[in-house]
C-alpha atoms as a PDB file:
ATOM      1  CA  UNK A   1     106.508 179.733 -35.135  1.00  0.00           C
ATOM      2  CA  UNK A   2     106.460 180.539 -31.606  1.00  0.00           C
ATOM      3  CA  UNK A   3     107.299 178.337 -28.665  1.00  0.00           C
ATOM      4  CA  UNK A   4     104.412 177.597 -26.391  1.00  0.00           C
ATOM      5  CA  UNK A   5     105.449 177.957 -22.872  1.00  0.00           C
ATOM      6  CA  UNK A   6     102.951 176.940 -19.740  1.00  0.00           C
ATOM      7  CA  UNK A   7     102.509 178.462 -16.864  1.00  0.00           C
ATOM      8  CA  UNK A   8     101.505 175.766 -14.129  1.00  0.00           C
ATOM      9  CA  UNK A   9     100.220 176.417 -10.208  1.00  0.00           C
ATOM     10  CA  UNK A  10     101.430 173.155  -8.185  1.00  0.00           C
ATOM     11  CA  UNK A  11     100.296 172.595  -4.469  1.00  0.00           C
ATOM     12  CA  UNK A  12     103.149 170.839  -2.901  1.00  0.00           C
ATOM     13  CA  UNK A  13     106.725 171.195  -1.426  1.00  0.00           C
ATOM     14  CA  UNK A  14     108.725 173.691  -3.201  1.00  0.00           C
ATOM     15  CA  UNK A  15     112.026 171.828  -3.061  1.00  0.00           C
ATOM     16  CA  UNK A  16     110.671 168.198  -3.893  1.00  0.00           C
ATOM     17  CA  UNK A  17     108.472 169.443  -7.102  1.00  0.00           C
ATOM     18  CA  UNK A  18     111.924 171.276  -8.315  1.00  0.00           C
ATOM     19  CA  UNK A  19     113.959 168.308  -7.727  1.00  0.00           C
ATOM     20  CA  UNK A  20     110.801 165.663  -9.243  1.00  0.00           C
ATOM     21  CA  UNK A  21     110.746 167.957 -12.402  1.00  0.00           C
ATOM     22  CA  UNK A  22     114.737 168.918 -12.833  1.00  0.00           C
ATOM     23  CA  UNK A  23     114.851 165.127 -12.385  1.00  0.00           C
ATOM     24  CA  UNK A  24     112.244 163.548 -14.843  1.00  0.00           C
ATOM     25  CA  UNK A  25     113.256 165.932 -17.699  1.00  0.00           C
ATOM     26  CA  UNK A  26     116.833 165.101 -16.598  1.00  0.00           C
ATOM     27  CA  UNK A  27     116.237 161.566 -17.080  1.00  0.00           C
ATOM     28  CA  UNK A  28     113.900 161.531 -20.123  1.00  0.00           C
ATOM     29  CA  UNK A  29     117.115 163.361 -21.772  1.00  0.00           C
ATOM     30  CA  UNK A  30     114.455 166.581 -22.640  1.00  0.00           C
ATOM     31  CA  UNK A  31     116.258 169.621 -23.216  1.00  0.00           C
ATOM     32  CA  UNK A  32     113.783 172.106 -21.868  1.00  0.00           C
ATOM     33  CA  UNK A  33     113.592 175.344 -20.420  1.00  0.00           C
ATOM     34  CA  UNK A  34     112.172 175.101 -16.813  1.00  0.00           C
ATOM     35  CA  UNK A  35     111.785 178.177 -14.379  1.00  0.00           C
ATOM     36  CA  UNK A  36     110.450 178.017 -10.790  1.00  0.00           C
ATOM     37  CA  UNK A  37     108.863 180.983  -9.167  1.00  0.00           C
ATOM     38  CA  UNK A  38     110.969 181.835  -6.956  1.00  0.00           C
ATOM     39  CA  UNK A  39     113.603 182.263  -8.942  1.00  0.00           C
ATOM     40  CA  UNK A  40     111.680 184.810 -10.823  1.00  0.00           C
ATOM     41  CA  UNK A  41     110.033 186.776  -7.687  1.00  0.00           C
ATOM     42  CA  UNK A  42     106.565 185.120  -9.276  1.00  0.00           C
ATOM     43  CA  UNK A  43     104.408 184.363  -6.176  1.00  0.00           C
ATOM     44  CA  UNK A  44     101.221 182.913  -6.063  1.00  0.00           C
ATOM     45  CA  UNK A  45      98.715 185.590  -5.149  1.00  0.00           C
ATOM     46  CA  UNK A  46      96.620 184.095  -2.559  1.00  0.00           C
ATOM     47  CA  UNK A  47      93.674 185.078  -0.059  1.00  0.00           C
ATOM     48  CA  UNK A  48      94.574 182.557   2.479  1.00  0.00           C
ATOM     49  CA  UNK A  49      94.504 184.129   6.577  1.00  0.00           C
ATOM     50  CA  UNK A  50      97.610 185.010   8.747  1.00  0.00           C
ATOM     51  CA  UNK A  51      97.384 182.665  10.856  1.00  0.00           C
ATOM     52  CA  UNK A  52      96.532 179.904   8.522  1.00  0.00           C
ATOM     53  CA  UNK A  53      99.928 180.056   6.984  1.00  0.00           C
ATOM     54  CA  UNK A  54     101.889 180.606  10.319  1.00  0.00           C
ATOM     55  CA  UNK A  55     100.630 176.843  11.394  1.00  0.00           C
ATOM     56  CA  UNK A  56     101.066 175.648   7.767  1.00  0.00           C
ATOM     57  CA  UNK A  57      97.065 174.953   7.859  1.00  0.00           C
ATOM     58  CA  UNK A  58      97.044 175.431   4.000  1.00  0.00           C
ATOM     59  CA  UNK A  59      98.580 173.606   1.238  1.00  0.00           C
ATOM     60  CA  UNK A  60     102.275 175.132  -0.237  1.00  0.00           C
ATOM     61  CA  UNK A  61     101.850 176.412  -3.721  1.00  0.00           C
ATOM     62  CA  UNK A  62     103.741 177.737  -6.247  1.00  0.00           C
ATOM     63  CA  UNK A  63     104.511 178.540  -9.772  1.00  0.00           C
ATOM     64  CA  UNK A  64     106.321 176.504 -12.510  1.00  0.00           C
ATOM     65  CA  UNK A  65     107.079 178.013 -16.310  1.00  0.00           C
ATOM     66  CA  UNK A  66     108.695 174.937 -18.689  1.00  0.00           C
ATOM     67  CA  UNK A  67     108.265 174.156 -22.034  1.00  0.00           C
ATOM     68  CA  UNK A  68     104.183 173.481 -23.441  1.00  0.00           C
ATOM     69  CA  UNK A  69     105.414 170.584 -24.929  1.00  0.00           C
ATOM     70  CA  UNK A  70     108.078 168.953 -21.679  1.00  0.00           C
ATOM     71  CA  UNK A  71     105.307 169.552 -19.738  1.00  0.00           C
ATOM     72  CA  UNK A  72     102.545 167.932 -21.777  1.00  0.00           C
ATOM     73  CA  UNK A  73     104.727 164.890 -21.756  1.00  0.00           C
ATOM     74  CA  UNK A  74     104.865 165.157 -17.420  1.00  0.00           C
ATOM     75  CA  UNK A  75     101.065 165.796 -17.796  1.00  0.00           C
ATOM     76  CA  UNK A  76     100.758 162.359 -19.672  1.00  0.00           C
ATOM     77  CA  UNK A  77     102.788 160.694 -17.110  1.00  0.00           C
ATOM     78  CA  UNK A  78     100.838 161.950 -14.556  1.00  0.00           C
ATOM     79  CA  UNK A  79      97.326 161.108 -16.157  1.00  0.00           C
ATOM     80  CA  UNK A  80      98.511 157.603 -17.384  1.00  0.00           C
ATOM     81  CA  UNK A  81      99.260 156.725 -13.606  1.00  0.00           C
ATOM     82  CA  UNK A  82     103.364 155.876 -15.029  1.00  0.00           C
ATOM     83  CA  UNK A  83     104.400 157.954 -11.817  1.00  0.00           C
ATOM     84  CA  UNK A  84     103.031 159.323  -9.198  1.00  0.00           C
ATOM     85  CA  UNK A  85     104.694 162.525  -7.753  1.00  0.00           C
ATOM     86  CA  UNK A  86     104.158 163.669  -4.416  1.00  0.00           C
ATOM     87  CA  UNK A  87     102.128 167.307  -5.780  1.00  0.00           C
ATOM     88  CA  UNK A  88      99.079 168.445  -7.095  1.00  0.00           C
ATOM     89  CA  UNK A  89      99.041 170.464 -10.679  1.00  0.00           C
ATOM     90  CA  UNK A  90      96.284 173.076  -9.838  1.00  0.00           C
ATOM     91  CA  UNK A  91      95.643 174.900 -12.878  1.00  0.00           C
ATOM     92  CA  UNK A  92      97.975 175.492 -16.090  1.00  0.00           C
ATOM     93  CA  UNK A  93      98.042 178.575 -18.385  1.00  0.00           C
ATOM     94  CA  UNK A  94      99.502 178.123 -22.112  1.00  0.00           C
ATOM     95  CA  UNK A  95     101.206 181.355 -23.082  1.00  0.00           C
ATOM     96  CA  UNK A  96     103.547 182.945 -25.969  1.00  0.00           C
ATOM     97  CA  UNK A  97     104.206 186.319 -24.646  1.00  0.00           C
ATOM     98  CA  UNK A  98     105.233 187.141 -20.462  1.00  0.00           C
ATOM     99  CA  UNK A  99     106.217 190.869 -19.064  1.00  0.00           C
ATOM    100  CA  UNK A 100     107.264 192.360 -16.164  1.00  0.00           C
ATOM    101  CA  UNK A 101     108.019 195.652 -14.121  1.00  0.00           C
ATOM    102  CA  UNK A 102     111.496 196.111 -12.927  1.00  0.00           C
ATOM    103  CA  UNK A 103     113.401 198.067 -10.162  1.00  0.00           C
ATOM    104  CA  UNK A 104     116.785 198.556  -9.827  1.00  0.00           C
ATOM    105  CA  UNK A 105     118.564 201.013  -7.045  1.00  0.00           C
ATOM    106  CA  UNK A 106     122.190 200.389  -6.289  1.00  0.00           C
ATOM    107  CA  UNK A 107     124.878 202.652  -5.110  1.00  0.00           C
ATOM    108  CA  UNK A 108     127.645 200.322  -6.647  1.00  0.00           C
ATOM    109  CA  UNK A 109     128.793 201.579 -10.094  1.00  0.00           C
ATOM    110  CA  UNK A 110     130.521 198.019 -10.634  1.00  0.00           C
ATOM    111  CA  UNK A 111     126.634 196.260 -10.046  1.00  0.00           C
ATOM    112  CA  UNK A 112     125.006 199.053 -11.439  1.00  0.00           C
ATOM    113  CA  UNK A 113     127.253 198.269 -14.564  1.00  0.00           C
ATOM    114  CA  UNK A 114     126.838 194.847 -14.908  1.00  0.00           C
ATOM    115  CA  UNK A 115     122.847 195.550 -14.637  1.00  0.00           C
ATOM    116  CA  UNK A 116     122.794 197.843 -17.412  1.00  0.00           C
ATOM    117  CA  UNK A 117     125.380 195.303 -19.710  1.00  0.00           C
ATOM    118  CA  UNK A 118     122.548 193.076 -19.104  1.00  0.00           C
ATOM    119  CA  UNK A 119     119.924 195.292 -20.345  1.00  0.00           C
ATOM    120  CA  UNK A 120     121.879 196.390 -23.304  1.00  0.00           C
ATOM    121  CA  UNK A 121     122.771 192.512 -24.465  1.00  0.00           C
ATOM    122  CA  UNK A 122     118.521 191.750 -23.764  1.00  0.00           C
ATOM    123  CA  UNK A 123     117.508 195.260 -25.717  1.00  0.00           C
ATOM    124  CA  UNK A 124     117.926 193.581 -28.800  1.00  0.00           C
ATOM    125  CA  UNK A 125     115.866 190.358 -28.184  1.00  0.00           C
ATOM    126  CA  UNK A 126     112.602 191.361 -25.995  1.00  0.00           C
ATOM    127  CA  UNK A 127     111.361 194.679 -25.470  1.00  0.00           C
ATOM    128  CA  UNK A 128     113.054 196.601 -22.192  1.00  0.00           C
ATOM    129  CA  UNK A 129     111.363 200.440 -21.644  1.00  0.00           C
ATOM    130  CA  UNK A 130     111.990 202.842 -19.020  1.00  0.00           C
ATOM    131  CA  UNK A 131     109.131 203.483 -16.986  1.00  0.00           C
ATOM    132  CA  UNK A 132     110.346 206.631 -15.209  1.00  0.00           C
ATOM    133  CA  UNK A 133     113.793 208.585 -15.868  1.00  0.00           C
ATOM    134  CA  UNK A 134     116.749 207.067 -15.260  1.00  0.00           C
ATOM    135  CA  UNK A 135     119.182 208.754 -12.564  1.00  0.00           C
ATOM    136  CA  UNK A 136     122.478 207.972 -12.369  1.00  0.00           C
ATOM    137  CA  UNK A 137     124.796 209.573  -9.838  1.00  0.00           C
ATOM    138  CA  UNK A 138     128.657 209.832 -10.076  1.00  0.00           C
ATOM    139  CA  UNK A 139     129.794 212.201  -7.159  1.00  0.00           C
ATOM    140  CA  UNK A 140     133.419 211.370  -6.488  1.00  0.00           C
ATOM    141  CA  UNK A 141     133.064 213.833  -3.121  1.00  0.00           C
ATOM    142  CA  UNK A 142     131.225 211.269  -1.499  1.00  0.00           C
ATOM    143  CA  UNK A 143     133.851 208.673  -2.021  1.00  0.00           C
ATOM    144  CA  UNK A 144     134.623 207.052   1.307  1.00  0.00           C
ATOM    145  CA  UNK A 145     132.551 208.637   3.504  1.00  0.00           C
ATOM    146  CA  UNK A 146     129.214 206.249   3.044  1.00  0.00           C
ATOM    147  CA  UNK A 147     129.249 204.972   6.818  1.00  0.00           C
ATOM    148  CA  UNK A 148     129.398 208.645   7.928  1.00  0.00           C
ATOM    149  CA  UNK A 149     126.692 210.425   5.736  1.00  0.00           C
ATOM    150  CA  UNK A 150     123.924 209.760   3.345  1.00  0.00           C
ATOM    151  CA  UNK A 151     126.276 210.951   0.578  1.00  0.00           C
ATOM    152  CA  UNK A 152     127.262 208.164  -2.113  1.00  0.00           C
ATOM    153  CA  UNK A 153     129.551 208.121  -4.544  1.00  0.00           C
ATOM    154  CA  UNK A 154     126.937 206.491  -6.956  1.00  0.00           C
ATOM    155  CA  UNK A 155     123.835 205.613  -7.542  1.00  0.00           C
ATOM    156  CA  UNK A 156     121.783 204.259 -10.351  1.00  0.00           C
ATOM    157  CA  UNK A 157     117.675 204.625  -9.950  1.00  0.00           C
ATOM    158  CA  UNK A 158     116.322 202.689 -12.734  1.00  0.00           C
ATOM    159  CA  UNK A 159     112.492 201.676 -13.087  1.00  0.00           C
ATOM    160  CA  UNK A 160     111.444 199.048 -16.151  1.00  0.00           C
ATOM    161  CA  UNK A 161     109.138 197.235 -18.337  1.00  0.00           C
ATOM    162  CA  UNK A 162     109.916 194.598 -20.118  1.00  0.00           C
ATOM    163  CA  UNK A 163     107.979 192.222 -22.770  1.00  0.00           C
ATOM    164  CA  UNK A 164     108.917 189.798 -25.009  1.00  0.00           C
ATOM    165  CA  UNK A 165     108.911 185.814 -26.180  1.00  0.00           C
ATOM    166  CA  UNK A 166     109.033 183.359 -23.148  1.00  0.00           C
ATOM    167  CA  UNK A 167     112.093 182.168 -23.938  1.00  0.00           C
ATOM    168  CA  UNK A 168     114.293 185.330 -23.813  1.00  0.00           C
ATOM    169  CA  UNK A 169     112.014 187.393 -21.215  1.00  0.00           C
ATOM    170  CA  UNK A 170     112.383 184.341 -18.556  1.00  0.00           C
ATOM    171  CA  UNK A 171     116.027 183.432 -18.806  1.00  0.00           C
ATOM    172  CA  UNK A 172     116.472 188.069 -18.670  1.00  0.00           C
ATOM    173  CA  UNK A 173     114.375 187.967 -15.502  1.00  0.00           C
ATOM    174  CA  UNK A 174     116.271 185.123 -13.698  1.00  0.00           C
ATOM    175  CA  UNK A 175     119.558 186.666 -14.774  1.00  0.00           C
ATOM    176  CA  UNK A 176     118.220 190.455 -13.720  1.00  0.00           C
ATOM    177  CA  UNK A 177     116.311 188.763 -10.465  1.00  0.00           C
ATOM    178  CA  UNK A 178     119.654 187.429  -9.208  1.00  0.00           C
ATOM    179  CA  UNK A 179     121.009 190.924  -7.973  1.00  0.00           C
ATOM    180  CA  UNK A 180     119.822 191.759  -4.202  1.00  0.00           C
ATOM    181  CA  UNK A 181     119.282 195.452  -5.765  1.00  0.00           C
ATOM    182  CA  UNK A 182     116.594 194.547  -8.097  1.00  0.00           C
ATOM    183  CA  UNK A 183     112.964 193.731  -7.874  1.00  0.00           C
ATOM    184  CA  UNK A 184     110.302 191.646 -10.108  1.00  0.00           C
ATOM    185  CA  UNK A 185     106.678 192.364  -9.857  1.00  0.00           C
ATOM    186  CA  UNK A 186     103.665 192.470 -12.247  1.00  0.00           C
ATOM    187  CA  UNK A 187     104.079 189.431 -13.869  1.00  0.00           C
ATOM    188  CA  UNK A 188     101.734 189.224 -17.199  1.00  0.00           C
ATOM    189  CA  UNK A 189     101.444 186.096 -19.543  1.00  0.00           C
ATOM    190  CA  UNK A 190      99.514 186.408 -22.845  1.00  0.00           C
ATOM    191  CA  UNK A 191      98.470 183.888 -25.548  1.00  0.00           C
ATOM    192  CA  UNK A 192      98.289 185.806 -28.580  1.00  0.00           C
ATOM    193  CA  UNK A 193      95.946 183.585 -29.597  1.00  0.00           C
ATOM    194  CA  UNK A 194      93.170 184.844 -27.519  1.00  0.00           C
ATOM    195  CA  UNK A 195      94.375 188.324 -28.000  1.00  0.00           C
END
């Protein structure tokens, strides 16, 4: 059986709804997966004006991925008035399947290493496809001349999808997401259930 994973839009301070949530299941002893948006390069897609979120007019909201059943047990907390946490849950979104597109470009053959060992120890758990081909460039003539030309000893262009069970495809893109080189976008979440 799959694990059930929710998808929840909170209006409210970033920093205090990681720290109320990272607390509560911290406290209630729940061993749960949690993910925050950031993290993940997961942003909320919103039609709100310029200059409405220059003077902070407009709520702060963001994205939260946990557990269906951790966060059913916040949810009751919530609803039974037992606390009373200084956010807003806006909408939630139950969901057994997430994907993403992926870019990497590096010109350092140690990162661009350690990217692809973490592709190859994922391949075998979710579902990671190469969208375009992937270049890799080993010229040893550009070795030490970078600040002078637009010559690089290496460089690894490498474009991605990837698909699989919440679990696996989350903790991937917060491992892949925490290299400078890469980038997360097209976030999809599916409930095969309504498939």
């Amino acid at each position: 059986m799959y694990k059930t994973y929710t998808k929840v839009l909170i209006s409210g301070n970033k920093d205090y709804v990681r720290g109320f949530l990272e607390g509560f299941l911290a406290g209630r002893n729940l061993k749960s997966d949690i993910f925050f948006g950031e993290d993940l390069n997961l942003s909320v897609q919103e039609t709100k004006s310029i200059i409405a979120h220059l003077v902070d007019l407009e709520e702060e909201r963001s994205f939260v991925v946990m557990e269906a059943l951790a966060f059913g047990i916040v949810e009751e907390e919530i609803d039974k008035g037992h606390i009373k946490p200084a956010f807003e849950i806006i909408k939630t979104e139950p969901f057994k399947e997430a994907q993403f597109d992926f870019s990497i470009h590096t010109f350092s053959q140690d990162t661009g290493q350690e990217i692809k060992d973490l592709i190859n120890q994922y391949s075998s758990k979710i579902d990671i496809t190469p969208t375009s081909p992937i270049i890799e460039k080993v010229l040893p003539e550009g070795k030490g001349i970078e600040a002078y030309a637009p010559l690089h000893d290496y460089e690894l262009l490498y474009r991605g999808h990837a698909k699989g069970l919440p679990g696996e495809i989350l903790n991937f893109a917060l491992k892949l997401n925490r290299y400078e080189v890469v980038t997360l976008e097209n976030w999809k979440f599916t409930n095969h259930d309504q498939d």
